[in-house]
C-alpha atoms as a PDB file:
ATOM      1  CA  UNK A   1     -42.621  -4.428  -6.394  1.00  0.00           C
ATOM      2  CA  UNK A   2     -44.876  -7.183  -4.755  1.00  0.00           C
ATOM      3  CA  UNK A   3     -46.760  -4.277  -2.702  1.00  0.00           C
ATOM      4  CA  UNK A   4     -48.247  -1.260  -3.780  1.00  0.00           C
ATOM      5  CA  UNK A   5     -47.017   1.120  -1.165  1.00  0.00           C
ATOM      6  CA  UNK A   6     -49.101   4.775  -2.362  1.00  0.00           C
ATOM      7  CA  UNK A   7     -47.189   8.173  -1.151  1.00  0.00           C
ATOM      8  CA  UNK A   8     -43.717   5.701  -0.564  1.00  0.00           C
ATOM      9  CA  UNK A   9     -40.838   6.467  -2.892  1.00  0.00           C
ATOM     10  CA  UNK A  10     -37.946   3.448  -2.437  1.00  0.00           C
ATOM     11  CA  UNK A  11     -34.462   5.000  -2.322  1.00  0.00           C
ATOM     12  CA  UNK A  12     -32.046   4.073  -4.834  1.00  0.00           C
ATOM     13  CA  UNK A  13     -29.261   3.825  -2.366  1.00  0.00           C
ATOM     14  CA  UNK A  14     -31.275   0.817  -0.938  1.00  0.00           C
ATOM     15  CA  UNK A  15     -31.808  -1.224  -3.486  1.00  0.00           C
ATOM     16  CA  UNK A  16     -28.366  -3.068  -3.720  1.00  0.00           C
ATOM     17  CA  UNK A  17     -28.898  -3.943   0.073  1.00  0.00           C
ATOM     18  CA  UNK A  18     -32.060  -5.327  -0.369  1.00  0.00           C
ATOM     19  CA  UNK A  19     -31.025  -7.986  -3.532  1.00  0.00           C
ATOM     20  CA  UNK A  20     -28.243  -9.215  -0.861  1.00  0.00           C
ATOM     21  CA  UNK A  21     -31.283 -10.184   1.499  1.00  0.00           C
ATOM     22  CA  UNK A  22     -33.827 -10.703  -0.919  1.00  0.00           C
ATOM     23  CA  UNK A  23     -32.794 -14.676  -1.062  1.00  0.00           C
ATOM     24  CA  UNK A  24     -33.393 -15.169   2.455  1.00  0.00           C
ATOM     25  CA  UNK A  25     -37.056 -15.703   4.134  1.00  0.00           C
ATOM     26  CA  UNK A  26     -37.404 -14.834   7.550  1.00  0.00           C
ATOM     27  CA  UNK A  27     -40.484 -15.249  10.033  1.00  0.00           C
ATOM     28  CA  UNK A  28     -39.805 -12.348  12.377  1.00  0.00           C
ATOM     29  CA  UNK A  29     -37.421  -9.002  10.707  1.00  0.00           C
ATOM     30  CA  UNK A  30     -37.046  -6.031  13.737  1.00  0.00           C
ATOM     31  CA  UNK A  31     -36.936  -2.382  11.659  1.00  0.00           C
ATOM     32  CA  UNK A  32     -36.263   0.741  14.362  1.00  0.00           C
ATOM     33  CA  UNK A  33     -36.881   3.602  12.206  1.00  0.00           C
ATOM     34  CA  UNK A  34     -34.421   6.822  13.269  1.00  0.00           C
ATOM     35  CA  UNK A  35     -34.719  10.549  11.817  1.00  0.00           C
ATOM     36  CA  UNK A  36     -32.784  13.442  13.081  1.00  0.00           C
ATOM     37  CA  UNK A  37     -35.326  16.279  12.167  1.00  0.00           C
ATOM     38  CA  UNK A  38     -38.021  14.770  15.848  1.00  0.00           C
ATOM     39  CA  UNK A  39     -39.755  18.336  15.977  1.00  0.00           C
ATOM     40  CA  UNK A  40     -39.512  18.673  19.568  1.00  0.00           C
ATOM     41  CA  UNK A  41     -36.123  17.630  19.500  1.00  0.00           C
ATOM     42  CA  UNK A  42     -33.826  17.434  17.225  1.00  0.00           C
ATOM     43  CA  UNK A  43     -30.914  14.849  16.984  1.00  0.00           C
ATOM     44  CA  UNK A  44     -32.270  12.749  19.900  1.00  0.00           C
ATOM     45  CA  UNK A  45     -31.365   9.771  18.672  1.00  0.00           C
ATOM     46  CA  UNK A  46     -28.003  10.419  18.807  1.00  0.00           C
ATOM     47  CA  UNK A  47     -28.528  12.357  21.992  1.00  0.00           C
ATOM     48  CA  UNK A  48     -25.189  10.919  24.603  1.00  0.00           C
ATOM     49  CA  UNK A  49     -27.179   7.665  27.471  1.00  0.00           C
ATOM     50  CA  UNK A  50     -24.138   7.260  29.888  1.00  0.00           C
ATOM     51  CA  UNK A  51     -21.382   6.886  26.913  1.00  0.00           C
ATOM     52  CA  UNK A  52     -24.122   5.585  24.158  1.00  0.00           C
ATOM     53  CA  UNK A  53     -26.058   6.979  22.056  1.00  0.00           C
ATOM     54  CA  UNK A  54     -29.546   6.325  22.211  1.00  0.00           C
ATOM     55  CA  UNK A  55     -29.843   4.769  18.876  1.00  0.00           C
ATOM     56  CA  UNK A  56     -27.300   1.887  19.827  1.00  0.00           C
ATOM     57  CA  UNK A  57     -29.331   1.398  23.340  1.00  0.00           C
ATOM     58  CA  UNK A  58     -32.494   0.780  21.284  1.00  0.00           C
ATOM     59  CA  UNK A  59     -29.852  -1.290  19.017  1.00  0.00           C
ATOM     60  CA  UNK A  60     -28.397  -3.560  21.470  1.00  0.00           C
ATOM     61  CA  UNK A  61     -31.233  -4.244  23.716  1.00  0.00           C
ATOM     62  CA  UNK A  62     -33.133  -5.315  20.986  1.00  0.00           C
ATOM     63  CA  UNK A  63     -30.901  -7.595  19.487  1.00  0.00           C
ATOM     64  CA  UNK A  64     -30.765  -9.532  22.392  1.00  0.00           C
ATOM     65  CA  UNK A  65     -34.209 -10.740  21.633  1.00  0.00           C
ATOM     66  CA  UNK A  66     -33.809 -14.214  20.433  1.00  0.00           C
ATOM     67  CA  UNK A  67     -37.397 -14.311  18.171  1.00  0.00           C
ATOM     68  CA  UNK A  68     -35.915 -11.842  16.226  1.00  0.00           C
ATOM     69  CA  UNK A  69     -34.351 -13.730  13.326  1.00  0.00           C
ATOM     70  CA  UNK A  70     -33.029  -9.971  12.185  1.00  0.00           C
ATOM     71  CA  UNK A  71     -32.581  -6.227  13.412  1.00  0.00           C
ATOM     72  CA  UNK A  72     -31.902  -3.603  11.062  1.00  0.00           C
ATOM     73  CA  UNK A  73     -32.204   0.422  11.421  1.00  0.00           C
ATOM     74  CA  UNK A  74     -34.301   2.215   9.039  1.00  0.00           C
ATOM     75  CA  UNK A  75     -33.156   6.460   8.055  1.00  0.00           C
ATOM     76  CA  UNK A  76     -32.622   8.590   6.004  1.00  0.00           C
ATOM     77  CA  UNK A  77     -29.856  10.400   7.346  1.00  0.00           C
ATOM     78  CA  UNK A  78     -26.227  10.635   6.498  1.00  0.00           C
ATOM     79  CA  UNK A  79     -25.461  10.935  10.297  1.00  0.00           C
ATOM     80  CA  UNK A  80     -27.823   8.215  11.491  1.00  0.00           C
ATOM     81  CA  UNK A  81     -26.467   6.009   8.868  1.00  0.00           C
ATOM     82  CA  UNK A  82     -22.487   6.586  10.108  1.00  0.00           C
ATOM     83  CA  UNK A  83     -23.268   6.052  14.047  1.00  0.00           C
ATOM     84  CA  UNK A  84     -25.403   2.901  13.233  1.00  0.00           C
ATOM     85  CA  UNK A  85     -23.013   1.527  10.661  1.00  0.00           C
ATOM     86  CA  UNK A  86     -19.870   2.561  13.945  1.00  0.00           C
ATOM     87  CA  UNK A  87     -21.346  -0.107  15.908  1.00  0.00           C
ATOM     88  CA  UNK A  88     -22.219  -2.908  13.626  1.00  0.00           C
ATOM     89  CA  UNK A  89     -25.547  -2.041  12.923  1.00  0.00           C
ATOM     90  CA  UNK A  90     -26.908  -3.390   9.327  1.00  0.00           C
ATOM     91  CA  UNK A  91     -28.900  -0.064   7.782  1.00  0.00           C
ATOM     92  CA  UNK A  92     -31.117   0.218   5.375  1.00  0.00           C
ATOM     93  CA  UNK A  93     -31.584   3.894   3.555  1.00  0.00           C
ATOM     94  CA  UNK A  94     -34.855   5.021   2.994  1.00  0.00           C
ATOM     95  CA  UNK A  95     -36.991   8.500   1.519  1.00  0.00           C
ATOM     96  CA  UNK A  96     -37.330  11.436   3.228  1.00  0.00           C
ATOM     97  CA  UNK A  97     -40.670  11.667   2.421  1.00  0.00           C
ATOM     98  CA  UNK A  98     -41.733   9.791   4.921  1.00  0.00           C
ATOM     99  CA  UNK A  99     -44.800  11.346   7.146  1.00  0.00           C
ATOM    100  CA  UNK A 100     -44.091   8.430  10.080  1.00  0.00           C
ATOM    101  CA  UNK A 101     -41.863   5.817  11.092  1.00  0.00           C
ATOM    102  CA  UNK A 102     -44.467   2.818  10.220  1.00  0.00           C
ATOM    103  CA  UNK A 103     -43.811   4.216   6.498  1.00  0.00           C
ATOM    104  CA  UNK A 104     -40.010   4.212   6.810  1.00  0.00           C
ATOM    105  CA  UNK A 105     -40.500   0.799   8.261  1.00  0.00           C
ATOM    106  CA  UNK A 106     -42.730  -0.146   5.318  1.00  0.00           C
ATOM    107  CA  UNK A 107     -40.237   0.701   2.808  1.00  0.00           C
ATOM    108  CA  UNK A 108     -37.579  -1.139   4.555  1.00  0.00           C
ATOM    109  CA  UNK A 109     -39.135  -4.215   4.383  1.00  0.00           C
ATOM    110  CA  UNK A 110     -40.624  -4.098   1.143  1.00  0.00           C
ATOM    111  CA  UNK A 111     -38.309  -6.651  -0.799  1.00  0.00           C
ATOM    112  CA  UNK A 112     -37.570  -8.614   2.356  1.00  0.00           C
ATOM    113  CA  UNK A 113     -39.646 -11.829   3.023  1.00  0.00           C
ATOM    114  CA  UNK A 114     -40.734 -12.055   6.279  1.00  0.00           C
ATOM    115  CA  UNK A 115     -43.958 -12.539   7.863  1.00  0.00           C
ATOM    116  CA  UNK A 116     -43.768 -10.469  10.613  1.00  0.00           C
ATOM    117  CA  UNK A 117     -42.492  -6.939  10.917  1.00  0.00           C
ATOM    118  CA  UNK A 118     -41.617  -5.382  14.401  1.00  0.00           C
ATOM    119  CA  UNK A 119     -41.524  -1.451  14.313  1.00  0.00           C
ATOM    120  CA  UNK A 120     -39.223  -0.725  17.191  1.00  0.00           C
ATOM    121  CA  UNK A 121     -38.898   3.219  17.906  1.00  0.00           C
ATOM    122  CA  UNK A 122     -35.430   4.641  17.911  1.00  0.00           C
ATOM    123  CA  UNK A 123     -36.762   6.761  21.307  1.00  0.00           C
ATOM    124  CA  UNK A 124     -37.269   3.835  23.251  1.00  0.00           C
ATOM    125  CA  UNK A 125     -33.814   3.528  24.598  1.00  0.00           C
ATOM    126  CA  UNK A 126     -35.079   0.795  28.350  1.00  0.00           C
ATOM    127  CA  UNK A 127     -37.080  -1.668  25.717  1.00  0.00           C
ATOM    128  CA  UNK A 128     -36.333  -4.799  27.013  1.00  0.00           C
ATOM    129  CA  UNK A 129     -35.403  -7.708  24.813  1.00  0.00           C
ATOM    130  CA  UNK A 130     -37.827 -10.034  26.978  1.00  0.00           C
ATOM    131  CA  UNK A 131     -41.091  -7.561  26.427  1.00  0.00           C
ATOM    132  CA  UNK A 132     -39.984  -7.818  22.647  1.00  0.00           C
ATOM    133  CA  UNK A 133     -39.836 -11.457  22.633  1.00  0.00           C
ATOM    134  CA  UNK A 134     -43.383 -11.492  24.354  1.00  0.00           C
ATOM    135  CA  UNK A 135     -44.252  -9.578  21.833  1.00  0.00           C
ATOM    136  CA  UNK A 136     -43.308 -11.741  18.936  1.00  0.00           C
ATOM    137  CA  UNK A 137     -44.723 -14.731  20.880  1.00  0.00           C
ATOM    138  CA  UNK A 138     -48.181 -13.147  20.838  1.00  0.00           C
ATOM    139  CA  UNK A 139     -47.968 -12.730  16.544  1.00  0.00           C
ATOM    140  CA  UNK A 140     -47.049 -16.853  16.764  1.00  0.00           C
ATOM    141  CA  UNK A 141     -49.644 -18.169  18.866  1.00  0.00           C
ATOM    142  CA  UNK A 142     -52.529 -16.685  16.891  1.00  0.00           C
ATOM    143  CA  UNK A 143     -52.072 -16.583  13.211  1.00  0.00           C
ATOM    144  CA  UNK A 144     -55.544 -14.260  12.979  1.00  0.00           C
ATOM    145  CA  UNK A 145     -53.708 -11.100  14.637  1.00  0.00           C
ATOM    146  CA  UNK A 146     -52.967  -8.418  12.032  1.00  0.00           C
ATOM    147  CA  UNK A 147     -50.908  -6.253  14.830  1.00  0.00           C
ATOM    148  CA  UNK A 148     -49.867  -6.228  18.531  1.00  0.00           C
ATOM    149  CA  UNK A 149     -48.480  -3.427  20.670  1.00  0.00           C
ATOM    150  CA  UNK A 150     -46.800  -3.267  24.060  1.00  0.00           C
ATOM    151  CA  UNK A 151     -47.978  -1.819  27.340  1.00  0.00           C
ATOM    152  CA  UNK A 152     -46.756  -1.647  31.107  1.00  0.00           C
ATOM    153  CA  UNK A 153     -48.742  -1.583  34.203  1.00  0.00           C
ATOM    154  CA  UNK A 154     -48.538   1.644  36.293  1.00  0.00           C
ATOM    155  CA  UNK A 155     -50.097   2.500  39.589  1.00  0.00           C
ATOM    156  CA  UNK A 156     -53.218   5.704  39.242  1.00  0.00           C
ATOM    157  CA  UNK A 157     -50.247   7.853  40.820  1.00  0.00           C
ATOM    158  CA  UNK A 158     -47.993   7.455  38.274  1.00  0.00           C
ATOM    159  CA  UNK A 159     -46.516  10.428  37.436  1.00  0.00           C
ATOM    160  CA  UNK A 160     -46.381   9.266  33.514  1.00  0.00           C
ATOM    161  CA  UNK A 161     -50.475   9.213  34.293  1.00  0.00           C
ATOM    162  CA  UNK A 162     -50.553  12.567  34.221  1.00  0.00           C
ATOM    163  CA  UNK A 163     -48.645  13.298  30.984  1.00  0.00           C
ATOM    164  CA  UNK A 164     -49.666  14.184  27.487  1.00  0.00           C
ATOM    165  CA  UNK A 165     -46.353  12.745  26.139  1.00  0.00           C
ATOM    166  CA  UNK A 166     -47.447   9.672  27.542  1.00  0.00           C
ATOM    167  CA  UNK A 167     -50.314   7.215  25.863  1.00  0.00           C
ATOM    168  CA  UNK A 168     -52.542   5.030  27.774  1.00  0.00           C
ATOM    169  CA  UNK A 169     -55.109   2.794  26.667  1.00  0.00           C
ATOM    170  CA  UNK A 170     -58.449   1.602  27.284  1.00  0.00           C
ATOM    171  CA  UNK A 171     -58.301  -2.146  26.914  1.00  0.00           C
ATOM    172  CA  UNK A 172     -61.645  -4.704  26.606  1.00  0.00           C
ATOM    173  CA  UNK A 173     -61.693  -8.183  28.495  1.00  0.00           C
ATOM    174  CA  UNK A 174     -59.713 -10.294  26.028  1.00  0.00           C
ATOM    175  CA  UNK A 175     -56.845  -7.588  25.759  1.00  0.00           C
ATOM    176  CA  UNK A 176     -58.016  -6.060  22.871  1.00  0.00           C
ATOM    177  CA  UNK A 177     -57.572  -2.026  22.737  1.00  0.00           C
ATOM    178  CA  UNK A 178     -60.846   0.075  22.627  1.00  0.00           C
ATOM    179  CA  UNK A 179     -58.837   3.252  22.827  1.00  0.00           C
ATOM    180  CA  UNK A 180     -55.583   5.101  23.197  1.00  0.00           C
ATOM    181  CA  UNK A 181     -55.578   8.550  24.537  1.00  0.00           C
ATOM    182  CA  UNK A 182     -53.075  10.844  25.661  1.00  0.00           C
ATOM    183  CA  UNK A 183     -55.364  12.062  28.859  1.00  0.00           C
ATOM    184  CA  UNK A 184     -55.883   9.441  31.530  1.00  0.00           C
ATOM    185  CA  UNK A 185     -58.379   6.883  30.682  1.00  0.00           C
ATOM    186  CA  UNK A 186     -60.434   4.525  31.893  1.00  0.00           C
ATOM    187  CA  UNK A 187     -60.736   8.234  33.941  1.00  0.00           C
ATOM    188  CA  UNK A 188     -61.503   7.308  37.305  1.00  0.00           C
ATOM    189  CA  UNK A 189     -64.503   9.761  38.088  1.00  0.00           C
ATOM    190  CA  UNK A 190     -65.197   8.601  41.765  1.00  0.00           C
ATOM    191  CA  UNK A 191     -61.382   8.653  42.332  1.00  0.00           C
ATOM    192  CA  UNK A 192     -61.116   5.132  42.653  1.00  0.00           C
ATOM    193  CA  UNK A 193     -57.268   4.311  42.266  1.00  0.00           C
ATOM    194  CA  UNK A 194     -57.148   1.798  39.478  1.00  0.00           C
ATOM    195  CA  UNK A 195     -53.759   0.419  37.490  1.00  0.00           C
ATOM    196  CA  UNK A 196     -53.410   2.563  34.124  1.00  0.00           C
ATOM    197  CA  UNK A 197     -52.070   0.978  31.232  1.00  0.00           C
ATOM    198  CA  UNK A 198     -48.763   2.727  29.331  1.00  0.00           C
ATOM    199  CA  UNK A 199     -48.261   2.624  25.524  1.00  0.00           C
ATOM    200  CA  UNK A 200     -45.084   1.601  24.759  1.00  0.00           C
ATOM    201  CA  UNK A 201     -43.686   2.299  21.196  1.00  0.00           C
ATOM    202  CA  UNK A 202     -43.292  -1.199  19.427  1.00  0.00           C
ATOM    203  CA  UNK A 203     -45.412  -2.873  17.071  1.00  0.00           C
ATOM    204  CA  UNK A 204     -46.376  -6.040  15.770  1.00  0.00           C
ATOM    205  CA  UNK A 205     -47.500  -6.470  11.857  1.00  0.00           C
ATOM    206  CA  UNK A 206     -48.205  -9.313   9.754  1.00  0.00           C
ATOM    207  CA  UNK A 207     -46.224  -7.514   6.652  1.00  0.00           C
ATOM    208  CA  UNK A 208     -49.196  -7.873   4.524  1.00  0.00           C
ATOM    209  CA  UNK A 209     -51.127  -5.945   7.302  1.00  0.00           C
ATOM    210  CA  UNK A 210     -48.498  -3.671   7.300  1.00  0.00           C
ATOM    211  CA  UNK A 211     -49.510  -2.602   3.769  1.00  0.00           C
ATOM    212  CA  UNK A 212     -53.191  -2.489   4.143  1.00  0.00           C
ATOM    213  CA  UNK A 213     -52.863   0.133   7.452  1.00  0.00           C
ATOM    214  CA  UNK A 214     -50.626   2.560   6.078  1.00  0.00           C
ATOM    215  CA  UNK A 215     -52.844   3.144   3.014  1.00  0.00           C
ATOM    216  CA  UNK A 216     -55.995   4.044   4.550  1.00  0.00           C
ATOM    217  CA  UNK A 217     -56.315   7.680   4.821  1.00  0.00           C
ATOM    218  CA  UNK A 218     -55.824   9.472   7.754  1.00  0.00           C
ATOM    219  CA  UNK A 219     -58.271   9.615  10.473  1.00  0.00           C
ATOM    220  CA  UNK A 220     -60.357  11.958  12.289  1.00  0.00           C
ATOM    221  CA  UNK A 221     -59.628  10.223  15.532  1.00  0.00           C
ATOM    222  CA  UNK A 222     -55.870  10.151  14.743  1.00  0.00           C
ATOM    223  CA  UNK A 223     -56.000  13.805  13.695  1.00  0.00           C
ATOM    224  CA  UNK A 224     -57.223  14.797  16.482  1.00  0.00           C
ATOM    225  CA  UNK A 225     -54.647  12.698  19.553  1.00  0.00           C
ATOM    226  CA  UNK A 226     -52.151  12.525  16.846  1.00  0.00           C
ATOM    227  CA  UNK A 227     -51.799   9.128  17.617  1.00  0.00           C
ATOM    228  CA  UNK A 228     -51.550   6.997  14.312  1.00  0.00           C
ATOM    229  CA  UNK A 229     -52.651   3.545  15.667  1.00  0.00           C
ATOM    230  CA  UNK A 230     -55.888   4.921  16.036  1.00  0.00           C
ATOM    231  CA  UNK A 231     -56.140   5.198  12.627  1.00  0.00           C
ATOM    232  CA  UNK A 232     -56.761   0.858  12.398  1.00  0.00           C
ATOM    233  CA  UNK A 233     -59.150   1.268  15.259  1.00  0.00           C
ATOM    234  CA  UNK A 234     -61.290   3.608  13.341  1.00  0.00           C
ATOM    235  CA  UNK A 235     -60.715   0.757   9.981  1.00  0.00           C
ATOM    236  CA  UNK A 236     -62.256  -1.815  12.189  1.00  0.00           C
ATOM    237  CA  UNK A 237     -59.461  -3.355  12.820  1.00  0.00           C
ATOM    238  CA  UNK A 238     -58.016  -4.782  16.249  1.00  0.00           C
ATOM    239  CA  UNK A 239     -55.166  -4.115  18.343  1.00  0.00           C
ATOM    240  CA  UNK A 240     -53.596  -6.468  20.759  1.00  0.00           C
ATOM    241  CA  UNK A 241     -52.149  -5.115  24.058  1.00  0.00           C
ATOM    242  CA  UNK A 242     -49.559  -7.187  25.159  1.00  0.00           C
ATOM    243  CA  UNK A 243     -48.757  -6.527  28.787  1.00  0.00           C
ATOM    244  CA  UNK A 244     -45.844  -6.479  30.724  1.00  0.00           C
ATOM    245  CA  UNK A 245     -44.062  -5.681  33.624  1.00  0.00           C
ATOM    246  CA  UNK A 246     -41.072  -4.253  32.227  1.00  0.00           C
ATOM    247  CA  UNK A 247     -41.153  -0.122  32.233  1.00  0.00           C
ATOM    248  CA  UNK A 248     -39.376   1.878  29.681  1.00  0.00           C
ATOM    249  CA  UNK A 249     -39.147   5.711  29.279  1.00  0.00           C
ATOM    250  CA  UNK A 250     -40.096   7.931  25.633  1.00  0.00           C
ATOM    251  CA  UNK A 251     -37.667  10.331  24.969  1.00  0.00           C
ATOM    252  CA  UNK A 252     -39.185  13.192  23.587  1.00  0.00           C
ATOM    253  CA  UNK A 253     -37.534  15.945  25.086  1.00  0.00           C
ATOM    254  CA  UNK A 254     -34.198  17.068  26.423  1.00  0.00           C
ATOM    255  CA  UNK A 255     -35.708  16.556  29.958  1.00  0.00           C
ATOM    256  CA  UNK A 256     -36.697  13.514  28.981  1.00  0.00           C
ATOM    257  CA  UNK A 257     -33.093  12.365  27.906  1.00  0.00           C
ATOM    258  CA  UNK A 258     -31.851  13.823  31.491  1.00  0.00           C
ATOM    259  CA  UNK A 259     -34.551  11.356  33.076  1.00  0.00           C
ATOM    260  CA  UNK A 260     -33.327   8.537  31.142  1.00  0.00           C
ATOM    261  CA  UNK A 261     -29.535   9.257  32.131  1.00  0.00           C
ATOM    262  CA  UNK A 262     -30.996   9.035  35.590  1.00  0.00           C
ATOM    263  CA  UNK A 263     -32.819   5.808  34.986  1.00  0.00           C
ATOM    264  CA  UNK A 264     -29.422   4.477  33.263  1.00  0.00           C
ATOM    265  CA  UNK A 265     -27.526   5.122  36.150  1.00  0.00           C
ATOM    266  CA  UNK A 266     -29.466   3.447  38.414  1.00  0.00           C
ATOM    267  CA  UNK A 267     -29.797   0.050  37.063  1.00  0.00           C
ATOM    268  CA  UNK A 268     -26.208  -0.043  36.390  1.00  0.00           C
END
């Protein structure tokens, strides 16, 4: 194996699929790494979006992004596997040890050659393929950035503000993130209304990168927000924010799905 991946064991079932794309090199590989067991809600992925499933929302809208030279989704479960493979998706089969979905995504990509590795989250199901290609266009124009994330511009009322299930992040002048938090930050202590900036769930990774982050240990910082990218920021390593105007909704919850439904219906 040309990386050491510690705690990652590769599934047997995968390794026929990944000979057939082992000849190919590719500059830019999308993974969207799906479970069924989310804690707070089970099966979401496959959870019914106006006559889709989540999973192929995430799925379609991201293939549309043309710096992606390929899409594939990353699981380890039997029923995940069946609905992706239903609508043309390629899959790749993965452990279920897996503590997060950068690991799954790790695995995936092990034996492909790539040089950059998009983690797009199977919960994500408004991404826009024009916030992904801004995203990939970042990685290209400056060869020294290990990863890149995704953010969108809210107004200080913003309901998603408010919200522990939502992320926001402390940013410095040149768009590099000092901090993600799940409370409000910069917090505003004069009341000032100020624009708040909203996490959303797709990385950027030089592969080798890739390697180096998911084998540092655990974080007191992450521990503690249960947010893994803080994990690099606490390695001394930077994150760039990518900004954009396009909004998308986590689903995290069975409201959440209802809210998305809503959101679904309106732009149609």
């Amino acid at each position: 194996m040309k990386h050491k991946i510690k705690r990652i064991l590769l599934s047997k079932s995968n390794e026929k699929k990944i000979k057939l794309k082992e000849q190919r090199t590719y500059k830019i590989i999308g993974i969207i790494p799906a479970r069924y067991d989310s804690t707070r809600f089970p099966g979401k992925v496959l959870g019914d979006i106006c006559g889709k499933t989540m999973l192929k929302w995430v799925y379609e809208r991201s293939k549309k992004a043309k710096k992606l030279d390929w899409l594939a989704i990353a699981t380890d479960d039997k029923r995940i596997k069946e609905e992706a493979e239903r609508f043309g998706a390629e899959v790749l089969m993965t452990s279920k040890k897996h503590r997060s979905g950068t690991e799954r995504v790790a695995e995936a990509v092990c034996d492909i050659e790539c040089d950059i590795v998009l983690n797009i989250q199977a919960d994500e199901p408004l991404i826009s393929f024009r916030a992904i290609n801004k995203l990939c266009s970042s990685m290209l124009q400056d060869g020294n950035l290990n990863v890149s994330t995704l953010a969108s511009i809210v107004s200080f009322d913003d309901p998603l503000v408010s919200s522990p299930d939502t992320v926001k992040i402390a940013i410095d002048k040149n768009d590099f993130a000092l901090y993600f938090s799940r409370l409000p930050i910069p917090f505003a202590r004069n009341n000032i209304p100020h624009p708040f900036l909203i996490h959303i769930g797709v990385y950027a990774y030089r592969k080798d990168f890739l390697y180096k982050f998911i084998n540092f240990r655990k974080s007191r910082l992450e521990e503690i927000e249960k947010l893994e990218q803080l994990r690099i920021i606490e390695n001394n390593y930077k994150i760039k924010v990518v900004k954009t105007k396009y909004s998308t909704v986590s689903v995290d919850t069975p409201k959440d799905i209802e809210k998305a439904r809503k959101l679904f219906k309106s732009i149609k």
